[in-house]
N, C-alpha and C. Protein backbone atom coordinates (compact mmCIF):
# COMPACT_ATOMS: atom_id res chain seq x y z
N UNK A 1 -10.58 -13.14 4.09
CA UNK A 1 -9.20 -12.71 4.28
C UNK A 1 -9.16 -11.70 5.42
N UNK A 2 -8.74 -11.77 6.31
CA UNK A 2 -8.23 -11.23 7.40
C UNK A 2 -6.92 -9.77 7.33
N UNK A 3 -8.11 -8.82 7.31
CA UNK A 3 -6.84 -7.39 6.71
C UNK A 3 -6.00 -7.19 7.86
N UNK A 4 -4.75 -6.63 7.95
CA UNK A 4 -3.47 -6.06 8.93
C UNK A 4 -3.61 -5.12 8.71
N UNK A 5 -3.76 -4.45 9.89
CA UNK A 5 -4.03 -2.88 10.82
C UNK A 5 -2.84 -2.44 9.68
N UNK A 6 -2.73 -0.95 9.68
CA UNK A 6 -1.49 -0.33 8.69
C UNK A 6 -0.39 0.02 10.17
N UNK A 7 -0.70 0.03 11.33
CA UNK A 7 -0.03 0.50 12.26
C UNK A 7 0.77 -1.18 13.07
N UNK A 8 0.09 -2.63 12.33
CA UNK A 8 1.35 -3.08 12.78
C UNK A 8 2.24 -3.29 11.67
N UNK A 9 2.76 -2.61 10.45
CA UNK A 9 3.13 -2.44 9.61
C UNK A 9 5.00 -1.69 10.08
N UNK A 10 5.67 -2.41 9.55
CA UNK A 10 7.09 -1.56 10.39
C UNK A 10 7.73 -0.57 9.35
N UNK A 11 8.47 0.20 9.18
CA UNK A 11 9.26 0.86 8.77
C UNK A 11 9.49 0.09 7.23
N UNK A 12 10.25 -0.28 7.15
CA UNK A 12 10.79 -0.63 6.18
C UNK A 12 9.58 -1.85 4.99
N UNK A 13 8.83 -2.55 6.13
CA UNK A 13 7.57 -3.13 5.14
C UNK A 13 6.37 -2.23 4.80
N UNK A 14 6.11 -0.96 5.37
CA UNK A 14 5.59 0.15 4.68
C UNK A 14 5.60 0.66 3.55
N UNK A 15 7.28 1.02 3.78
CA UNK A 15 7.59 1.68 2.90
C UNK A 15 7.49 0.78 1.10
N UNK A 16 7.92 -0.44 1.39
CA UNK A 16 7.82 -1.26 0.18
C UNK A 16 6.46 -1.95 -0.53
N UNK A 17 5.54 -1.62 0.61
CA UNK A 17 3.99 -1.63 0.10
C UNK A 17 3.73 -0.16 -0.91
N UNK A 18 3.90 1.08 0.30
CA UNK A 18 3.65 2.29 -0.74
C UNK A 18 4.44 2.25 -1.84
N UNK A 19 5.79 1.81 -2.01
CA UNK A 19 6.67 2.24 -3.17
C UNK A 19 6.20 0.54 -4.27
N UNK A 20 5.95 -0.44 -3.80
CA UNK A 20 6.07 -1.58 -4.45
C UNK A 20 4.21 -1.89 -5.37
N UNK A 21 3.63 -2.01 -4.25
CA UNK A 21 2.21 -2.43 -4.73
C UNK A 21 1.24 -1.12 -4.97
N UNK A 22 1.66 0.49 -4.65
CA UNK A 22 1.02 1.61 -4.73
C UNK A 22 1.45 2.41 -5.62
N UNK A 23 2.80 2.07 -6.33
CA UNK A 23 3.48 3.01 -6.94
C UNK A 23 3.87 4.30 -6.72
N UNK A 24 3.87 4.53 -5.37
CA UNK A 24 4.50 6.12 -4.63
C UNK A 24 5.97 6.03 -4.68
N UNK A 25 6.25 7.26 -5.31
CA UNK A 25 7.46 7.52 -5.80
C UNK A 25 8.02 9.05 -5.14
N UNK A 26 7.07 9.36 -4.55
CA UNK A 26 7.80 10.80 -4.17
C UNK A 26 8.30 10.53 -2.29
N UNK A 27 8.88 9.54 -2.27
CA UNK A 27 9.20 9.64 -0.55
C UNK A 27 10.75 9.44 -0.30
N UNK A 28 10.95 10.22 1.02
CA UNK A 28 12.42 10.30 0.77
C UNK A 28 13.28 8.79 1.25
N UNK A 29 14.39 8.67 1.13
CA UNK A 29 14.88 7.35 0.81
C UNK A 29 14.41 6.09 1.99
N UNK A 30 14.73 5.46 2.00
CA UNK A 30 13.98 4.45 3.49
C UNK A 30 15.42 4.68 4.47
N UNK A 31 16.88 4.68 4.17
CA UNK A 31 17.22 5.11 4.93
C UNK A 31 17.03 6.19 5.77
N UNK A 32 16.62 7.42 5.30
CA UNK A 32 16.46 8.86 6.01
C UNK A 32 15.48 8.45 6.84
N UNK A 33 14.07 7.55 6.64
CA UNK A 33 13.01 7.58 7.17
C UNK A 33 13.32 6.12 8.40
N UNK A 34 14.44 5.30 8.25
CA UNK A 34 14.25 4.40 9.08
C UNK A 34 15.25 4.81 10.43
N UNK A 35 15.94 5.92 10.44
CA UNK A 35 16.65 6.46 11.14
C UNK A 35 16.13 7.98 11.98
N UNK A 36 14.72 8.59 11.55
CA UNK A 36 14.07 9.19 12.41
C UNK A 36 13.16 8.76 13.06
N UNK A 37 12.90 9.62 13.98
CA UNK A 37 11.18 8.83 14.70
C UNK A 37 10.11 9.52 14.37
N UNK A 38 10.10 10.13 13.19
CA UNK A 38 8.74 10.72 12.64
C UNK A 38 8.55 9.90 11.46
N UNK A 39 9.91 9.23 10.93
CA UNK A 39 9.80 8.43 9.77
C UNK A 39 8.41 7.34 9.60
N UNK A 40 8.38 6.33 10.71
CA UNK A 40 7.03 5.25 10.74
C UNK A 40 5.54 6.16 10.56
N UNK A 41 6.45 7.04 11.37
CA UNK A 41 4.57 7.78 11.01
C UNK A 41 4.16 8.77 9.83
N UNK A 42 5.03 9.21 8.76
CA UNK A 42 5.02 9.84 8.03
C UNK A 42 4.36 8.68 6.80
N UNK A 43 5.39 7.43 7.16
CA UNK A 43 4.99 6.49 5.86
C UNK A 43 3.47 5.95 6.45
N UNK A 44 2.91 6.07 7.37
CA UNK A 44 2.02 5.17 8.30
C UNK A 44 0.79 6.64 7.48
N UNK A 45 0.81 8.06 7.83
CA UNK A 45 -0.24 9.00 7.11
C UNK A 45 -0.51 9.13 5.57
N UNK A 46 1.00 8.13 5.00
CA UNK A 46 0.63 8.47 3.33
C UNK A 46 -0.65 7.54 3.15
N UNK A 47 -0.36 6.10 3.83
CA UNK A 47 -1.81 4.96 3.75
C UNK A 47 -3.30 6.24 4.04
N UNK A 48 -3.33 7.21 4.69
CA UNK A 48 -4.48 7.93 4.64
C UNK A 48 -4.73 8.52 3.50
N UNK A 49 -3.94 8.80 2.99
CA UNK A 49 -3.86 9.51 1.29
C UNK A 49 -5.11 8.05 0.24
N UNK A 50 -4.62 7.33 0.39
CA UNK A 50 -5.57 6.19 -0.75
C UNK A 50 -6.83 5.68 0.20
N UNK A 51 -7.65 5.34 -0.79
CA UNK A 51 -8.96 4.98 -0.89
C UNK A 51 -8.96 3.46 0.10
N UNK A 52 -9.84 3.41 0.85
CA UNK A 52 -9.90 2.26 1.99
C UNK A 52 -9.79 0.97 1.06
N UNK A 53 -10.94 1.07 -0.10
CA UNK A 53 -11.14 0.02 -1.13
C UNK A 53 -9.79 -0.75 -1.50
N UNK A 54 -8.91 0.15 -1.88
CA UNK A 54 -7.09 -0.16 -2.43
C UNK A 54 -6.83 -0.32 -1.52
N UNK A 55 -6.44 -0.16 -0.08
CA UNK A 55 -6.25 -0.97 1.17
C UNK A 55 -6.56 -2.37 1.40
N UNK A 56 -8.01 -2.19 1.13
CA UNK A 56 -8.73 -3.11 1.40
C UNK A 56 -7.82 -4.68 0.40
N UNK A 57 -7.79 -4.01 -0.59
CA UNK A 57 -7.61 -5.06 -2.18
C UNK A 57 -5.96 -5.53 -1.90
N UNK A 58 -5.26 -4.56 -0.68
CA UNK A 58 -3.73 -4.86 -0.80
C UNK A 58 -3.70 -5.50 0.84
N UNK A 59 -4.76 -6.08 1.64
CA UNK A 59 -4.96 -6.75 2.56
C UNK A 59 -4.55 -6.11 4.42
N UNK A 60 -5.02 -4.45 3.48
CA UNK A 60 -4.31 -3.63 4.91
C UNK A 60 -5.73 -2.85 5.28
N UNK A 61 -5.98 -2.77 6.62
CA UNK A 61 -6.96 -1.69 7.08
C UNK A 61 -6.54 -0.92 7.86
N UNK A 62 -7.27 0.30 8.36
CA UNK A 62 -6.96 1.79 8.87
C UNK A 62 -7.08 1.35 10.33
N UNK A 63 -7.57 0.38 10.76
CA UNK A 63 -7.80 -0.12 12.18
C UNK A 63 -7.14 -1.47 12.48
């Protein structure tokens, strides 16, 4: 299986990986975050927060 970089990952399919398949619950709404430009990269540093392995298992890598 062939993992996807977390950086070609967009806004809004980020956010529904961390909130959907990670269970992160503390981020502020996807509107607030799809309407700044720190937003992609805020949801893009939480993927640094979990273990490469759980990346790995949800078909995303750090590169």
């Amino acid at each position: 299986m062939e993992l996807t970089p977390i950086v070609e990952l967009g806004v809004s399919e980020a956010y529904e990986i961390l909130t959907g398949h990670f269970g992160i619950t503390d981020l502020p709404p996807l509107d607030s975050l799809e309407n700044e430009d720190w937003g992609r990269d805020y949801l893009l540093s939480r993927f640094l927060e979990l273990p490469r392995s759980a990346l790995a298992e949800a078909g995303l890598s750090l590169m």
